[in-house]
N, C-alpha and C. Protein backbone atom coordinates (compact mmCIF):
# COMPACT_ATOMS: atom_id res chain seq x y z
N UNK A 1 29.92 11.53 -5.44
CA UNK A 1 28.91 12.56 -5.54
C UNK A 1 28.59 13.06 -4.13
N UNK A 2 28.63 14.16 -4.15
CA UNK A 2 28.50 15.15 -2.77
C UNK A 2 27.04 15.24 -2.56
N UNK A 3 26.39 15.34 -1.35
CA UNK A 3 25.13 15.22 -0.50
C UNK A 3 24.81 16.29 -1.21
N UNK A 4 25.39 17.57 -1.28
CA UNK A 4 24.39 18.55 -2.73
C UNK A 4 24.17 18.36 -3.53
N UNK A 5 25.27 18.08 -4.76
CA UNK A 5 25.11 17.06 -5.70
C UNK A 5 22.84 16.31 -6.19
N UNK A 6 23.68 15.25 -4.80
CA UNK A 6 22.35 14.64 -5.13
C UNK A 6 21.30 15.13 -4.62
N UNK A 7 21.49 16.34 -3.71
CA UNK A 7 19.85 17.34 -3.78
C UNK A 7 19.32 18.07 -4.99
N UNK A 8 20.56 18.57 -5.73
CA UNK A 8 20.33 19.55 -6.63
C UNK A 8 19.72 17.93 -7.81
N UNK A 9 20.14 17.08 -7.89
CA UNK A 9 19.50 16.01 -8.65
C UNK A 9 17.86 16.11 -7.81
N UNK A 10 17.73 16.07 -7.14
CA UNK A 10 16.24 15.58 -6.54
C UNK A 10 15.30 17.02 -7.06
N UNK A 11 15.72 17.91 -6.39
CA UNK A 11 15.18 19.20 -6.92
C UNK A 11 14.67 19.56 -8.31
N UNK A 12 15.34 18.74 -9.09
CA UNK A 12 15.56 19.07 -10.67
C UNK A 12 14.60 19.52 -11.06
N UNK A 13 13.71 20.65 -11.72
CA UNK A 13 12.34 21.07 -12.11
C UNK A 13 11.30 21.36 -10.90
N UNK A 14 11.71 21.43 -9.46
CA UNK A 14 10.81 21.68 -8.28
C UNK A 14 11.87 23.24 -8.08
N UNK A 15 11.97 23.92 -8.55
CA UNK A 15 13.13 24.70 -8.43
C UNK A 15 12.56 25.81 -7.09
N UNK A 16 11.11 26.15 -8.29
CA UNK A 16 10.39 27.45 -7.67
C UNK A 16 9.85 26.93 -6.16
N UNK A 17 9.40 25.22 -5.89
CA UNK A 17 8.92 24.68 -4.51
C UNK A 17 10.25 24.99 -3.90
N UNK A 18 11.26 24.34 -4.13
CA UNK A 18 12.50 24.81 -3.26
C UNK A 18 12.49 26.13 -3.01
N UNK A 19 12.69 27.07 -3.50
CA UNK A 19 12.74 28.71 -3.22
C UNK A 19 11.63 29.19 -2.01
N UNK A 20 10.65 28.64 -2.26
CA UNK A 20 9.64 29.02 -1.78
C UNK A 20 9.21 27.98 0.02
N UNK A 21 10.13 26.77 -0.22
CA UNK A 21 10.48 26.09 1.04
C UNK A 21 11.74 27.08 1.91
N UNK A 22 12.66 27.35 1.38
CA UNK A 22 13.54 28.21 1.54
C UNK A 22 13.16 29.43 2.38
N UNK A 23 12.65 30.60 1.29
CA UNK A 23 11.91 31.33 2.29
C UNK A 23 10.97 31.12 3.59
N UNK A 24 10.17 30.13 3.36
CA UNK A 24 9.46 29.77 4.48
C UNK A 24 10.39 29.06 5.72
N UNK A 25 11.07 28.96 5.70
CA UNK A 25 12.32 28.57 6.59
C UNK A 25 13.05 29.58 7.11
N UNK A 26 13.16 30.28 6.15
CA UNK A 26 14.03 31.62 6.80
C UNK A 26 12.61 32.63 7.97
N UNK A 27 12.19 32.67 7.12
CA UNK A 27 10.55 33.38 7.60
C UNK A 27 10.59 32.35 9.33
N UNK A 28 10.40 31.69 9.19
CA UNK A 28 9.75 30.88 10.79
C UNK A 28 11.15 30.94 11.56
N UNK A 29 12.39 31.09 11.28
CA UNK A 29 13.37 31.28 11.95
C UNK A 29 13.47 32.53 12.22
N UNK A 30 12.80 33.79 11.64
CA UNK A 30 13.13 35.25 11.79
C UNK A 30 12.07 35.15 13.03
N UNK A 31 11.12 34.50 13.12
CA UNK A 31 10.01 34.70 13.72
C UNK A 31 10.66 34.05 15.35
N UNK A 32 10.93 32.71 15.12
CA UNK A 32 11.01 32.62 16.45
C UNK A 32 12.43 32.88 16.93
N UNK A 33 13.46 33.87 16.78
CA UNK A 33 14.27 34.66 17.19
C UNK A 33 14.52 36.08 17.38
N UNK A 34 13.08 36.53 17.06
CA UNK A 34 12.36 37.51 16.84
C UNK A 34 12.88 38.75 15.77
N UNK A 35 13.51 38.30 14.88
CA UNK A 35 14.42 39.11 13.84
C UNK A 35 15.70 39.32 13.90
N UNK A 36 16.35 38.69 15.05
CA UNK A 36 17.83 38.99 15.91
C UNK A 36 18.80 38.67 15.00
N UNK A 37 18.26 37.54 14.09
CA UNK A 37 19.70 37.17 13.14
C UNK A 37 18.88 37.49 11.74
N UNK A 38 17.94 38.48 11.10
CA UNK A 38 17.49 38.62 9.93
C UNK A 38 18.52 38.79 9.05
N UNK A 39 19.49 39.73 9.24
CA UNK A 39 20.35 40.16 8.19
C UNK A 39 21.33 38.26 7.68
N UNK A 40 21.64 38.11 8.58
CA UNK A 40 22.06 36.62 8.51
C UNK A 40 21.46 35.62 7.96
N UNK A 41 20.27 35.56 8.24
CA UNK A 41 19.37 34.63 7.10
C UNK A 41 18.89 34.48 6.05
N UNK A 42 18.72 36.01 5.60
CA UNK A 42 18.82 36.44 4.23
C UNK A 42 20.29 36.19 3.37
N UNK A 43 21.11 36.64 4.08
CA UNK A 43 22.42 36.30 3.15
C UNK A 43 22.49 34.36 2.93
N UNK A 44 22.16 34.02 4.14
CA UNK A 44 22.06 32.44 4.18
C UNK A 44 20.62 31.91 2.81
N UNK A 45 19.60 32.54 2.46
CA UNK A 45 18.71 32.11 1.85
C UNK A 45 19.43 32.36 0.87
N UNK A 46 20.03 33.63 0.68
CA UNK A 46 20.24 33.92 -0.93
C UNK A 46 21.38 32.43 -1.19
N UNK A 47 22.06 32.38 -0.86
CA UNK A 47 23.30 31.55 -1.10
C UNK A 47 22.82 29.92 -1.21
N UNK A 48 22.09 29.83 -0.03
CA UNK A 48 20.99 28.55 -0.81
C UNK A 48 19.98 28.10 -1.98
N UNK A 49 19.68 29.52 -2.51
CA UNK A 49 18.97 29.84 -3.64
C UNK A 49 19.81 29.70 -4.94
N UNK A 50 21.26 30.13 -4.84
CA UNK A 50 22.50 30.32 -5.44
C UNK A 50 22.71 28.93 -6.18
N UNK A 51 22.28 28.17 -4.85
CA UNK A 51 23.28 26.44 -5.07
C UNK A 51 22.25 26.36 -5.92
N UNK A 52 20.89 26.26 -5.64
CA UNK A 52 19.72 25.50 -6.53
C UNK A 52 19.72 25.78 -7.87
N UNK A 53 19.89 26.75 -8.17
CA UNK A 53 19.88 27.15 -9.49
C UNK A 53 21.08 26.73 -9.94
N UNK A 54 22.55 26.24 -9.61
CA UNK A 54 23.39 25.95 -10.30
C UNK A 54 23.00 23.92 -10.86
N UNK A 55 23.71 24.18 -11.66
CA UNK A 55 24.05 22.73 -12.12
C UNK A 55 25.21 21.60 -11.55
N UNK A 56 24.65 20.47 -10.98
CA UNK A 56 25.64 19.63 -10.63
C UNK A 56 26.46 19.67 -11.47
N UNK A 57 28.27 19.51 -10.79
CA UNK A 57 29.38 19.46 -11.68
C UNK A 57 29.16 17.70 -12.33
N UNK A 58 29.72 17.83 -13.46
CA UNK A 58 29.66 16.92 -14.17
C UNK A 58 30.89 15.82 -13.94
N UNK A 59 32.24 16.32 -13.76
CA UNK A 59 33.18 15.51 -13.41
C UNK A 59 33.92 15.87 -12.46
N UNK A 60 34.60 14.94 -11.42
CA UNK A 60 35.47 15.21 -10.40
C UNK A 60 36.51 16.00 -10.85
N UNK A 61 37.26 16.72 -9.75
CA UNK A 61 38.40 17.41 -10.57
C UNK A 61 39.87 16.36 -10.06
């Protein structure tokens, strides 16, 4: 089991706290780089948002 894996297990039903940890992460990083990499962190939040909502795979391939 992969280190996501067992986040997306920990997360399980905290979905909307994750999202909302997420943004606030991206937010304090726009801030203290003063917006220099915004477009970049947004694509980076969405794609972290992406994982959370998926479901751990069930079997190895």
């Amino acid at each position: 089991m992969s280190v996501i894996d067992k986040l997306k297990g920990m997360l399980k039903g905290h979905e909307a706290q994750a999202h909302q940890a997420v943004d606030k992460a991206g937010d304090m990083f726009d801030s203290k780089t003063g917006g220099k990499y915004a477009s970049q962190v947004d694509k980076a939040q969405e794609q972290i948002k992406k994982q959370i909502n998926t479901d751990p795979p069930t079997g190895q391939p």
